[in-house]
C-alpha atoms as a PDB file:
ATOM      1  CA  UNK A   1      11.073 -79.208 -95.442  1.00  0.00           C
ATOM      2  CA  UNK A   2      13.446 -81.915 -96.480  1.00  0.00           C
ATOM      3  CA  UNK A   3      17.114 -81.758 -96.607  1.00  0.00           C
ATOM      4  CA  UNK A   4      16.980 -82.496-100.283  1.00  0.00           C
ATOM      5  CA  UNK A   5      14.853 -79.534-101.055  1.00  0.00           C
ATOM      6  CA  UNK A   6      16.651 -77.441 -99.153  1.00  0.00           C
ATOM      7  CA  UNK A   7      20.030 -78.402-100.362  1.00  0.00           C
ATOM      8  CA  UNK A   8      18.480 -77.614-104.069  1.00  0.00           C
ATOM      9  CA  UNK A   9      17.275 -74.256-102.992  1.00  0.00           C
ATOM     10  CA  UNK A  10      20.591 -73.295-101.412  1.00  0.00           C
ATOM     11  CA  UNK A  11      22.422 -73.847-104.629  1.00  0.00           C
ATOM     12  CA  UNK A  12      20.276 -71.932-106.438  1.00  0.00           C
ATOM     13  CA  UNK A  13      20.034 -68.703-104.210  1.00  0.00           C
ATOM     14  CA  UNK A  14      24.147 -69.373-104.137  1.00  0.00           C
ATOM     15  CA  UNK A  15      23.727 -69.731-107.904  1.00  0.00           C
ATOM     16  CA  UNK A  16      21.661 -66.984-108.455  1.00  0.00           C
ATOM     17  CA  UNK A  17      24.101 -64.490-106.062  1.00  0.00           C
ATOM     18  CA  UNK A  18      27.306 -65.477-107.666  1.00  0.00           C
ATOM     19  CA  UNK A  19      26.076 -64.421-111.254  1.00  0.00           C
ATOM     20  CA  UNK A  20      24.733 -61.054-109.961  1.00  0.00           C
ATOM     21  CA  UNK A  21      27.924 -61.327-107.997  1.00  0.00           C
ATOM     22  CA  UNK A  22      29.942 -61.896-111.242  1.00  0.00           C
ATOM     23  CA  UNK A  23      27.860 -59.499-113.307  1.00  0.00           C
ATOM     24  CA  UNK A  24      28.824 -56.785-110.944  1.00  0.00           C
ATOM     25  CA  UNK A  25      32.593 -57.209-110.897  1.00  0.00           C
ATOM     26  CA  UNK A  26      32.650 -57.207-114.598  1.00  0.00           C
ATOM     27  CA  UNK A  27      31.933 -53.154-113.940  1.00  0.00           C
ATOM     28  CA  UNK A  28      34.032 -52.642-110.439  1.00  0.00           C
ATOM     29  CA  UNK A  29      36.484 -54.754-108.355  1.00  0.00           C
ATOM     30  CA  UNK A  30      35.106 -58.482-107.371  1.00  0.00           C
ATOM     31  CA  UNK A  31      37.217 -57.908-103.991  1.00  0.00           C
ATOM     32  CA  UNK A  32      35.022 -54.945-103.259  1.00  0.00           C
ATOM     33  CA  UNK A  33      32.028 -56.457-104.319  1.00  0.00           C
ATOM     34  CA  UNK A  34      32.489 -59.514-102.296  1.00  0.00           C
ATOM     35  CA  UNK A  35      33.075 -57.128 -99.303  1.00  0.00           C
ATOM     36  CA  UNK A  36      30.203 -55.194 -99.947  1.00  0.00           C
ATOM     37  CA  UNK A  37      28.172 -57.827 -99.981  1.00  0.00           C
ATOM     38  CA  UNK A  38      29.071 -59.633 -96.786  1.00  0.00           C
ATOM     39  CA  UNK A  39      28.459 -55.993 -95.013  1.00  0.00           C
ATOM     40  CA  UNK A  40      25.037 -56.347 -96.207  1.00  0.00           C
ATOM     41  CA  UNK A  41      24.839 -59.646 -94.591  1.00  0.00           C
ATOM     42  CA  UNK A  42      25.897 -58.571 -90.992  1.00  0.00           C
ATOM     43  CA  UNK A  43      22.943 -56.183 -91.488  1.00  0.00           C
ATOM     44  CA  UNK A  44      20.523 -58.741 -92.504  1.00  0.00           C
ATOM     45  CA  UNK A  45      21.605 -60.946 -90.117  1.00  0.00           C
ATOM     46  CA  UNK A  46      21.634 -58.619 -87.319  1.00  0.00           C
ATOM     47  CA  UNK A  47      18.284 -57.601 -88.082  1.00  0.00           C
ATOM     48  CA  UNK A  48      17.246 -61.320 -88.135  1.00  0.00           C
ATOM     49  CA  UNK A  49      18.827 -62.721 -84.934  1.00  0.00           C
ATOM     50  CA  UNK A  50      16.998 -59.622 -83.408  1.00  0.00           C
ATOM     51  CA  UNK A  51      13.565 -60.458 -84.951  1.00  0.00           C
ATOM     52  CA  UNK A  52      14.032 -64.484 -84.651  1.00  0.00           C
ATOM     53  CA  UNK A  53      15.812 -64.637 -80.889  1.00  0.00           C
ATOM     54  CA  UNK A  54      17.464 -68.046 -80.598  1.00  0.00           C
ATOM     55  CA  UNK A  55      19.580 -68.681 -76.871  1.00  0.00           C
ATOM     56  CA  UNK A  56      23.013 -69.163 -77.989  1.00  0.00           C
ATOM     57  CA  UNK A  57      26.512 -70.379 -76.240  1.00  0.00           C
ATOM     58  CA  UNK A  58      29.750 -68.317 -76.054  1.00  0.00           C
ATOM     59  CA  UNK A  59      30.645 -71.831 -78.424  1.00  0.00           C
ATOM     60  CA  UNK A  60      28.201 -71.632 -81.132  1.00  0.00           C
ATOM     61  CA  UNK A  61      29.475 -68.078 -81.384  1.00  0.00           C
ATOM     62  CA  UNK A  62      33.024 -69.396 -81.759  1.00  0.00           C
ATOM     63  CA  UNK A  63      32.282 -71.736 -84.343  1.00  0.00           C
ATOM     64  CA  UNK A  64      30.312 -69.306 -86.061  1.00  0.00           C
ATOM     65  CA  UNK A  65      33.611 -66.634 -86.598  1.00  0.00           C
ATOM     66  CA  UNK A  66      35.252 -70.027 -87.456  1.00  0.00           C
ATOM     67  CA  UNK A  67      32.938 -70.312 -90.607  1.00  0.00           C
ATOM     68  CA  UNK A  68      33.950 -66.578 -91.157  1.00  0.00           C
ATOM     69  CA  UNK A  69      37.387 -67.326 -90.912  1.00  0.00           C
ATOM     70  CA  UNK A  70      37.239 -70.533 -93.083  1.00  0.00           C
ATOM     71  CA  UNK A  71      34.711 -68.914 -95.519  1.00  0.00           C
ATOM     72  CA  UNK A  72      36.496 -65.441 -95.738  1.00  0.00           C
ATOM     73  CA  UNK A  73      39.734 -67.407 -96.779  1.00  0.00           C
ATOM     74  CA  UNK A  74      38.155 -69.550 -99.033  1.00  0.00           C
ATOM     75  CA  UNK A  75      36.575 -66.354-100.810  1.00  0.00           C
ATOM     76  CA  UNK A  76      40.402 -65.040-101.255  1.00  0.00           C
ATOM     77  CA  UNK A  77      41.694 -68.007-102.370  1.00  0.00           C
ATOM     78  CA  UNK A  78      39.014 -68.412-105.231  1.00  0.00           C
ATOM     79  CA  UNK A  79      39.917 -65.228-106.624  1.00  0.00           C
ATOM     80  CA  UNK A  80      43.297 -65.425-106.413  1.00  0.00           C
ATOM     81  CA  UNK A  81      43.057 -68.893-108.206  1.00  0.00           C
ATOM     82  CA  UNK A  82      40.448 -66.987-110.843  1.00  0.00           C
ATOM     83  CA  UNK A  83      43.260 -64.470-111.394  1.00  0.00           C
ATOM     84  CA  UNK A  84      46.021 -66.800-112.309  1.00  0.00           C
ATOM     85  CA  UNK A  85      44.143 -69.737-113.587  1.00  0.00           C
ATOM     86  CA  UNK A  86      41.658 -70.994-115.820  1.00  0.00           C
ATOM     87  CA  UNK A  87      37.526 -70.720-114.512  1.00  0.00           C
ATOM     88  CA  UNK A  88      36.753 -74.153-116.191  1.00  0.00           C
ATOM     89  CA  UNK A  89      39.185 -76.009-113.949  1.00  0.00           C
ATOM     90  CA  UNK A  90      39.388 -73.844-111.042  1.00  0.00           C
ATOM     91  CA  UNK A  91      35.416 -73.840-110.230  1.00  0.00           C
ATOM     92  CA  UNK A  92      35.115 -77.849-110.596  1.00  0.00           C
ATOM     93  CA  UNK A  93      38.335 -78.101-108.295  1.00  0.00           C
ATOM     94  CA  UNK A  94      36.594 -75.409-105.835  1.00  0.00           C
ATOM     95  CA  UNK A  95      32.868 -76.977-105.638  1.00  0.00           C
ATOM     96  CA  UNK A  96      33.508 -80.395-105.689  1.00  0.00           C
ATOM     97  CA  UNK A  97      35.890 -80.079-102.658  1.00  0.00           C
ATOM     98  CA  UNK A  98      33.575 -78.668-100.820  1.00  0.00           C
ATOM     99  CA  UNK A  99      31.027 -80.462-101.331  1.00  0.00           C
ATOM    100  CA  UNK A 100      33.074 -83.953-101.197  1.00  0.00           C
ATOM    101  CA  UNK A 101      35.427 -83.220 -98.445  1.00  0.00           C
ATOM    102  CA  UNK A 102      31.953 -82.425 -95.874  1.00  0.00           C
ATOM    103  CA  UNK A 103      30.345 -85.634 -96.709  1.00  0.00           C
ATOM    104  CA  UNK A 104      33.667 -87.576 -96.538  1.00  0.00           C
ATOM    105  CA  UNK A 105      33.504 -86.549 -92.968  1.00  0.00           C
ATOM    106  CA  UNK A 106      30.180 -86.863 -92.329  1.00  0.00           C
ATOM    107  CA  UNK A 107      30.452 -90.563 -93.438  1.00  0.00           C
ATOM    108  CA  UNK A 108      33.534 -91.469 -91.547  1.00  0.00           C
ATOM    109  CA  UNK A 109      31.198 -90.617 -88.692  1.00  0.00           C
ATOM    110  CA  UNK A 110      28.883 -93.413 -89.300  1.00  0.00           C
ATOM    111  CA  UNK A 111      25.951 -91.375 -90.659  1.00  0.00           C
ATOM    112  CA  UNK A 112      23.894 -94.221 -92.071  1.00  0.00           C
ATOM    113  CA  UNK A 113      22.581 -92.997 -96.175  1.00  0.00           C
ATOM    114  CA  UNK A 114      20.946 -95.342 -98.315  1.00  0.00           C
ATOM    115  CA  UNK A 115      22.478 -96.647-101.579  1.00  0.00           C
ATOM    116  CA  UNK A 116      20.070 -94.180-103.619  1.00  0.00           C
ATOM    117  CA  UNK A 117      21.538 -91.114-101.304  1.00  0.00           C
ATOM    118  CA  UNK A 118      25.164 -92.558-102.203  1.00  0.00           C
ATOM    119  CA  UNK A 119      24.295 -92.945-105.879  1.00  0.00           C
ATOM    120  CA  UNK A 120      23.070 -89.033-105.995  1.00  0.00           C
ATOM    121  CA  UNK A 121      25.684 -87.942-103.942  1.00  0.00           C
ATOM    122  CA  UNK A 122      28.123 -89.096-106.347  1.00  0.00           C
ATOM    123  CA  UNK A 123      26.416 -88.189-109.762  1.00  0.00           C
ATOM    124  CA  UNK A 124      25.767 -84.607-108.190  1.00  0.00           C
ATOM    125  CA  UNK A 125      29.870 -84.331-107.581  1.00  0.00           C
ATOM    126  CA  UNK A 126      30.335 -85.623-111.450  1.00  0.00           C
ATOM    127  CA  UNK A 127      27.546 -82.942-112.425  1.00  0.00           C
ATOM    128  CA  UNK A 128      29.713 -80.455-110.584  1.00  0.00           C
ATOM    129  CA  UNK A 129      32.638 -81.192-112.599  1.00  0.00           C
ATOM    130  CA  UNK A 130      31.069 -81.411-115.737  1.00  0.00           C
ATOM    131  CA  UNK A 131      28.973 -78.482-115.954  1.00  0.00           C
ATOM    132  CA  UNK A 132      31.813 -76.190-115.026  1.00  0.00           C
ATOM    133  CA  UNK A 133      34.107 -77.582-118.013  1.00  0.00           C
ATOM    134  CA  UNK A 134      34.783 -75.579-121.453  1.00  0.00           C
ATOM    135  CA  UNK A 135      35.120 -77.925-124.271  1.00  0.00           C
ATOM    136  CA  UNK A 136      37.995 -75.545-125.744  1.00  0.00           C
ATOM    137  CA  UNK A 137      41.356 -76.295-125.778  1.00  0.00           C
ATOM    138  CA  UNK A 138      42.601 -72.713-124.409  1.00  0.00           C
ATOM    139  CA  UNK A 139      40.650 -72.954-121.395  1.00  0.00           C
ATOM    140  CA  UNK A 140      42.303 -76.193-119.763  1.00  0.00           C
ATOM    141  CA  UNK A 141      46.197 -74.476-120.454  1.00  0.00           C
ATOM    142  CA  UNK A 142      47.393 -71.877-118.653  1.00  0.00           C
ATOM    143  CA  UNK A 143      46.583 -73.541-115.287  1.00  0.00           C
ATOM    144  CA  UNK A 144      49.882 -73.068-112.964  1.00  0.00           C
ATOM    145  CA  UNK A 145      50.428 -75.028-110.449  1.00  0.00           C
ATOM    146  CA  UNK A 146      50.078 -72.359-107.888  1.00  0.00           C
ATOM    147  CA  UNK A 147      46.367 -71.670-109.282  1.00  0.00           C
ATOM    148  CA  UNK A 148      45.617 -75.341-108.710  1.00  0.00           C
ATOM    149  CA  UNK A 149      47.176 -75.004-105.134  1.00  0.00           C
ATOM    150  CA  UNK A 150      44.519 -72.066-104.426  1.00  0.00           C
ATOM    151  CA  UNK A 151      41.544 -73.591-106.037  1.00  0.00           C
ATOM    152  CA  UNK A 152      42.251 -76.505-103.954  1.00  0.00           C
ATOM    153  CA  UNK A 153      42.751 -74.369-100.114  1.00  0.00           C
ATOM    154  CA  UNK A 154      39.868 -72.317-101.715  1.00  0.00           C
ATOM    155  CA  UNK A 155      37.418 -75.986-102.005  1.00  0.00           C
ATOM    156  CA  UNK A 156      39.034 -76.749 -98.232  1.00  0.00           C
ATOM    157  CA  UNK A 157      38.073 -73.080 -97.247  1.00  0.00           C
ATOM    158  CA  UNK A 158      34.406 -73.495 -98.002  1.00  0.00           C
ATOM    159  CA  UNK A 159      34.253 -76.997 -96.757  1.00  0.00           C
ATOM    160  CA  UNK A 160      35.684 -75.887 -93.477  1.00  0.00           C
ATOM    161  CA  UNK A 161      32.632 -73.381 -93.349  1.00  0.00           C
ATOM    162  CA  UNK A 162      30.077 -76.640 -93.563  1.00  0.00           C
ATOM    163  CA  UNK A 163      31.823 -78.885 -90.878  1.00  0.00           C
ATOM    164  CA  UNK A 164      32.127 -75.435 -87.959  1.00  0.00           C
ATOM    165  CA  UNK A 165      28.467 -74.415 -89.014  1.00  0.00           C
ATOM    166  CA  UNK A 166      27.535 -78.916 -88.376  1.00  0.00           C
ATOM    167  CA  UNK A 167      28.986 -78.399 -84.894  1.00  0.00           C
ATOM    168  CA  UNK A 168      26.572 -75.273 -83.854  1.00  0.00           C
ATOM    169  CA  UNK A 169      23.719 -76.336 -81.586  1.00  0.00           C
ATOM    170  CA  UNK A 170      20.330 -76.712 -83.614  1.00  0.00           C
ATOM    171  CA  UNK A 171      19.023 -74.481 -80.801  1.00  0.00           C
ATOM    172  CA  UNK A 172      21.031 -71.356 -81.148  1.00  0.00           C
ATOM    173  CA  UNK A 173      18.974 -69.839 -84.509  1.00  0.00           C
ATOM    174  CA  UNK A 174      20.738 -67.637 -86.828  1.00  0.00           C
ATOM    175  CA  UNK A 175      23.537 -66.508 -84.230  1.00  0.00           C
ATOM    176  CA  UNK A 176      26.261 -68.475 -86.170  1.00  0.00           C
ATOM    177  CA  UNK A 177      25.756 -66.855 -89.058  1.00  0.00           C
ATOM    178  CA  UNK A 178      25.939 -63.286 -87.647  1.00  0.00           C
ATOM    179  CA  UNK A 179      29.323 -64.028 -86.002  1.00  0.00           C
ATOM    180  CA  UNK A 180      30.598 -65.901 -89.162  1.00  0.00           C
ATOM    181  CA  UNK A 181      29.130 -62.722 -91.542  1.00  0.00           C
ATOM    182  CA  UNK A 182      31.032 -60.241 -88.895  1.00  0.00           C
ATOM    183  CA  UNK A 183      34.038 -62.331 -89.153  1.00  0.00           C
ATOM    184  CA  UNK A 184      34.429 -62.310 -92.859  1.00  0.00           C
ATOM    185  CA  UNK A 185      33.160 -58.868 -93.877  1.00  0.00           C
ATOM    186  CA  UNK A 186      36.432 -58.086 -91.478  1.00  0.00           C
ATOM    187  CA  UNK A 187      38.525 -60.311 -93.175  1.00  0.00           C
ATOM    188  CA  UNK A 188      37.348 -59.431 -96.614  1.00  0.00           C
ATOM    189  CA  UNK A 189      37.390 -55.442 -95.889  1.00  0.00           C
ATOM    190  CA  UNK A 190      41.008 -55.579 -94.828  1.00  0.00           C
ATOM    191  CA  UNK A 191      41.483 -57.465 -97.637  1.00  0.00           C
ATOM    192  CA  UNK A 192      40.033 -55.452-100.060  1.00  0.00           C
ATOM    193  CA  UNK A 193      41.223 -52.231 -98.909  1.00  0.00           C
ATOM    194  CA  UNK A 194      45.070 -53.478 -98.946  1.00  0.00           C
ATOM    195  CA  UNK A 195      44.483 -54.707-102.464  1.00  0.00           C
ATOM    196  CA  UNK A 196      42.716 -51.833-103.829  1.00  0.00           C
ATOM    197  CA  UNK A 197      42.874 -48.686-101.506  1.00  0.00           C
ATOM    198  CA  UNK A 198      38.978 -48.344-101.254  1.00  0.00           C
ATOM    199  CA  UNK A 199      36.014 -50.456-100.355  1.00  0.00           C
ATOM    200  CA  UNK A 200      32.806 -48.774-101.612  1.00  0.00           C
ATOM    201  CA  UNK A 201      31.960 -49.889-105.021  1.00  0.00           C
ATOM    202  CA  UNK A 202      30.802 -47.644-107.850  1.00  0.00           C
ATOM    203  CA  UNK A 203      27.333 -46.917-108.475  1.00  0.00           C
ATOM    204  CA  UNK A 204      26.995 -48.629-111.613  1.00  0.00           C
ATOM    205  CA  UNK A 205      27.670 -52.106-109.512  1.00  0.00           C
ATOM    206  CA  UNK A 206      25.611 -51.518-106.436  1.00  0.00           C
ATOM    207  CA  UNK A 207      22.593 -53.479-107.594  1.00  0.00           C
ATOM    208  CA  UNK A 208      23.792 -56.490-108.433  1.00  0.00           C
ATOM    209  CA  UNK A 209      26.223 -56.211-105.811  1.00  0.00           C
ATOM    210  CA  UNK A 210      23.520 -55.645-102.683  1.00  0.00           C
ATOM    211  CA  UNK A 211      21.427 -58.417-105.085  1.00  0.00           C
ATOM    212  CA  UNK A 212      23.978 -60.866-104.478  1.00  0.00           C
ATOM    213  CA  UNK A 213      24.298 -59.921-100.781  1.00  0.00           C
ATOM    214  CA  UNK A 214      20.830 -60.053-100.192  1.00  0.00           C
ATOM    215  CA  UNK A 215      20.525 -63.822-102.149  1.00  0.00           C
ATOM    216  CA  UNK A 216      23.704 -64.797-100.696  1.00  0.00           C
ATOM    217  CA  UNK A 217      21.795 -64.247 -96.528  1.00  0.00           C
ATOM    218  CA  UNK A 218      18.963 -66.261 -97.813  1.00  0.00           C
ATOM    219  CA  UNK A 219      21.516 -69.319 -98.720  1.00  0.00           C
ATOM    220  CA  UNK A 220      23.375 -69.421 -95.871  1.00  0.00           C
ATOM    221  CA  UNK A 221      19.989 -69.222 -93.797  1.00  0.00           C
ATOM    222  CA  UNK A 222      18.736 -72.310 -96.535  1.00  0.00           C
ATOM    223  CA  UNK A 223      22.662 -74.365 -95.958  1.00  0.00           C
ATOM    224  CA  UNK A 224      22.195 -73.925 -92.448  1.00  0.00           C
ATOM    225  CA  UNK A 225      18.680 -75.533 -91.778  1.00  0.00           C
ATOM    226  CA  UNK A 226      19.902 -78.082 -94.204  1.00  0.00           C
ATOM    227  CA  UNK A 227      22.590 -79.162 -92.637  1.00  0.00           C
ATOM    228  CA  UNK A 228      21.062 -79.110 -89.093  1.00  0.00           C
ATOM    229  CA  UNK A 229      18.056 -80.987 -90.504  1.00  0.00           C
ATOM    230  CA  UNK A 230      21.247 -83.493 -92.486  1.00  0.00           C
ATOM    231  CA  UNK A 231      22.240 -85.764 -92.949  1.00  0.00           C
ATOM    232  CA  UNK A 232      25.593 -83.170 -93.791  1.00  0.00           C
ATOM    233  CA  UNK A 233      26.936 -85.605 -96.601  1.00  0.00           C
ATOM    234  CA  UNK A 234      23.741 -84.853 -98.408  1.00  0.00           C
ATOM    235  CA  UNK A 235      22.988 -80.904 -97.804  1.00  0.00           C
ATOM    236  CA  UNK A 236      26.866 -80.117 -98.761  1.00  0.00           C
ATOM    237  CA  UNK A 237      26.450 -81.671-101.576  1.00  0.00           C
ATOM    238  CA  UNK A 238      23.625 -80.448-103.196  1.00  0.00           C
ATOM    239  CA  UNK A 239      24.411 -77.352-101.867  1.00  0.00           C
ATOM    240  CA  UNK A 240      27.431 -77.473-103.770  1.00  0.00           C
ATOM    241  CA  UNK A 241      25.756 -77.649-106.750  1.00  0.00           C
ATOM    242  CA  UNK A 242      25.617 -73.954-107.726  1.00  0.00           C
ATOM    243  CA  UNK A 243      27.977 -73.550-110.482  1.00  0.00           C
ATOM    244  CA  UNK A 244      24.706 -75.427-112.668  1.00  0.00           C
ATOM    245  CA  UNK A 245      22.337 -72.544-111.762  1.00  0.00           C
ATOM    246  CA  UNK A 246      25.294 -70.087-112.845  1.00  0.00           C
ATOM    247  CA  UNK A 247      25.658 -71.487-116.152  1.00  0.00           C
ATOM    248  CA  UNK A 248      22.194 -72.542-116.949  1.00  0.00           C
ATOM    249  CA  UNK A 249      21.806 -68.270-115.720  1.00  0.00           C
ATOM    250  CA  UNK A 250      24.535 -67.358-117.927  1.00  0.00           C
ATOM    251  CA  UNK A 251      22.413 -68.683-121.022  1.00  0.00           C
ATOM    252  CA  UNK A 252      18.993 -67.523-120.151  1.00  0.00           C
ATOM    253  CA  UNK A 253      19.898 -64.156-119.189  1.00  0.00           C
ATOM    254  CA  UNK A 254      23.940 -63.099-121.251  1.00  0.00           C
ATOM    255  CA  UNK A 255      22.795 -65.436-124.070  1.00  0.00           C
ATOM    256  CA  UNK A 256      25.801 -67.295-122.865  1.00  0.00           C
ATOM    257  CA  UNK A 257      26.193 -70.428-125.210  1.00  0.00           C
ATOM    258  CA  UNK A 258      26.139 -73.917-123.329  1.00  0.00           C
ATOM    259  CA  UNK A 259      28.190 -77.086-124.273  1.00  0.00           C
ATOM    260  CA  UNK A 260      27.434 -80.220-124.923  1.00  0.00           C
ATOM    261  CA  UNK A 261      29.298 -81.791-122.125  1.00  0.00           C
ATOM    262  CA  UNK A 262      27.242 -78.410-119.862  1.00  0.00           C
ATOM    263  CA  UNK A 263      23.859 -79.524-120.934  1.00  0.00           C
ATOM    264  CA  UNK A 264      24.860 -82.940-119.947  1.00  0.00           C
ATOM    265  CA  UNK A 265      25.884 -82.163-116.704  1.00  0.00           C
ATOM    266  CA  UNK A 266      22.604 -80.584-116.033  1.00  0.00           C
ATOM    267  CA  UNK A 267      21.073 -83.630-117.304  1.00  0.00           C
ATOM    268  CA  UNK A 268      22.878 -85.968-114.607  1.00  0.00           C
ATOM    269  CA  UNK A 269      22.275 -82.731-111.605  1.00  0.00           C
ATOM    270  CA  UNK A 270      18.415 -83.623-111.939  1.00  0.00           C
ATOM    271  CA  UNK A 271      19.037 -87.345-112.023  1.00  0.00           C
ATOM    272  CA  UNK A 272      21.116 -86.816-108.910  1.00  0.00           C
ATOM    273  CA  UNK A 273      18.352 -84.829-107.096  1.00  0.00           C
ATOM    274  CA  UNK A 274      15.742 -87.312-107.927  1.00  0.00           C
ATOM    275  CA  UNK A 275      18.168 -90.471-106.756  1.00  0.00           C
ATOM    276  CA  UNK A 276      19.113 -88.229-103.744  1.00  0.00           C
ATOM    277  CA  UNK A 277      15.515 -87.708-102.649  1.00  0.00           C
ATOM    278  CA  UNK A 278      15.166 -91.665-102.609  1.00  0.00           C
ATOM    279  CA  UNK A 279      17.121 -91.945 -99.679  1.00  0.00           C
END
């Protein structure tokens, strides 16, 4: 399977988990559901690295809890850029970055990609901006400085997580993302309970919550064979193009009215997948 197709399907199970994710913290806390979540990954992914044994070094381990780490904060970031800023600027900020800042390096390393590759590449960053942008007015003020600060460390956060997961051997299976899945769920539980005193979340969000858990294990299982089939510049990219399966879910499923400038941004997404898949 292709790094291109792979890339697409990892946005879209990341798509797919962070409306059921955002669905469910419209009816409980989107710190516990993000917790809860992650839980449900260490589970899944314990159960997987015990049905799919992979040998494994003490260091693919260690840059595996790095991913958690980088991840984890990236996660905390995001929200605390959602809570103080504006969702139009702070999710084309957060994606871009980490889809841009993982093939910057990936190129500075002298991975060779054809000038179709470099031409999707860059139209899948613009769709990335584009689709996440609200024509109003109202939603581009109100954007602090300090909430541009966080959607920025939150982009760096998640690009982090691409470049540890790159430097796991190809060899050592699903183990990374066990030990980066422990590593956050601690990280996000602390979190969680210090901000709200509690970690469960209440029945009425447990569907979508587990949903998004579940979809969210398949994507990282998706990003990973991506980016160890690569080149990186391309899977983190298309990867990173989830906020266009959000949306486009938004309007199927809430009735959620798209834009002008939206619908065009999903319009250059599938150009960039098709100039992408040119190599």
């Amino acid at each position: 399977m292709s790094v291109v197709l792979l890339g697409c399907v990892t946005a879209a199970l990341f798509g797919c988990s962070d409306f059921l994710g955002g669905t469910a913290s419209r009816r409980d806390s989107a710190y516990a559901v993000t917790a809860n979540a992650h839980v449900l990954g260490v589970v899944l992914f314990g159960a997987a690295v015990l049905l799919f044994p992979a040998p494994h070094s003490s260091a693919d381990l260690l840059w595996g809890a790095v991913a958690g780490v980088s991840g984890g904060l990236g996660v905390a970031c995001l929200y605390a850029a959602l809570a103080s800023g504006r969702m139009s600027i702070v999710a084309p900020i957060t994606a871009s970055l980490s889809g841009a800042l993982p093939a910057a390096v990936d190129l500075l390393r002298g991975t060779r990609v054809g000038p179709y590759s470099i031409a999707g590449i860059v139209l899948a960053l613009v769709a990335i901006v584009i689709v996440s942008m609200n024509a109003h007015p109202d939603d581009r003020a109100g954007m602090p400085l300090r909430a541009v600060a966080l959607s920025l460390l939150a982009g760096v956060g998640f690009a982090g997580g691409f470049l540890a997961f790159a430097a796991t051997a190809p060899t050592s299976g699903l183990w990374p993302l066990l030990a980066a899945r422990v590593t956050s769920a601690l990280m996000l539980g602390v979190f969680t309970l210090i901000r709200t005193g509690r970690i469960a979340v209440v029945p009425a969000a447990r569907l979508e919550t587990y949903g998004a858990g579940a979809l969210e294990t398949l994507a990282n299982i998706t990003m990973l064979a991506a980016i160890r089939i690569g080149p990186l510049a391309v899977a983190s990219v298309l990867g990173s193009m989830y906020p266009v399966i959000t949306i486009f879910l938004a309007r199927i499923v809430l009735g959620e009215r798209m834009r002008w400038l939206q619908r065009a941004g999903v319009a250059v997404a599938l150009v960039a997948v098709v100039l992408t898949a040119l190599r």
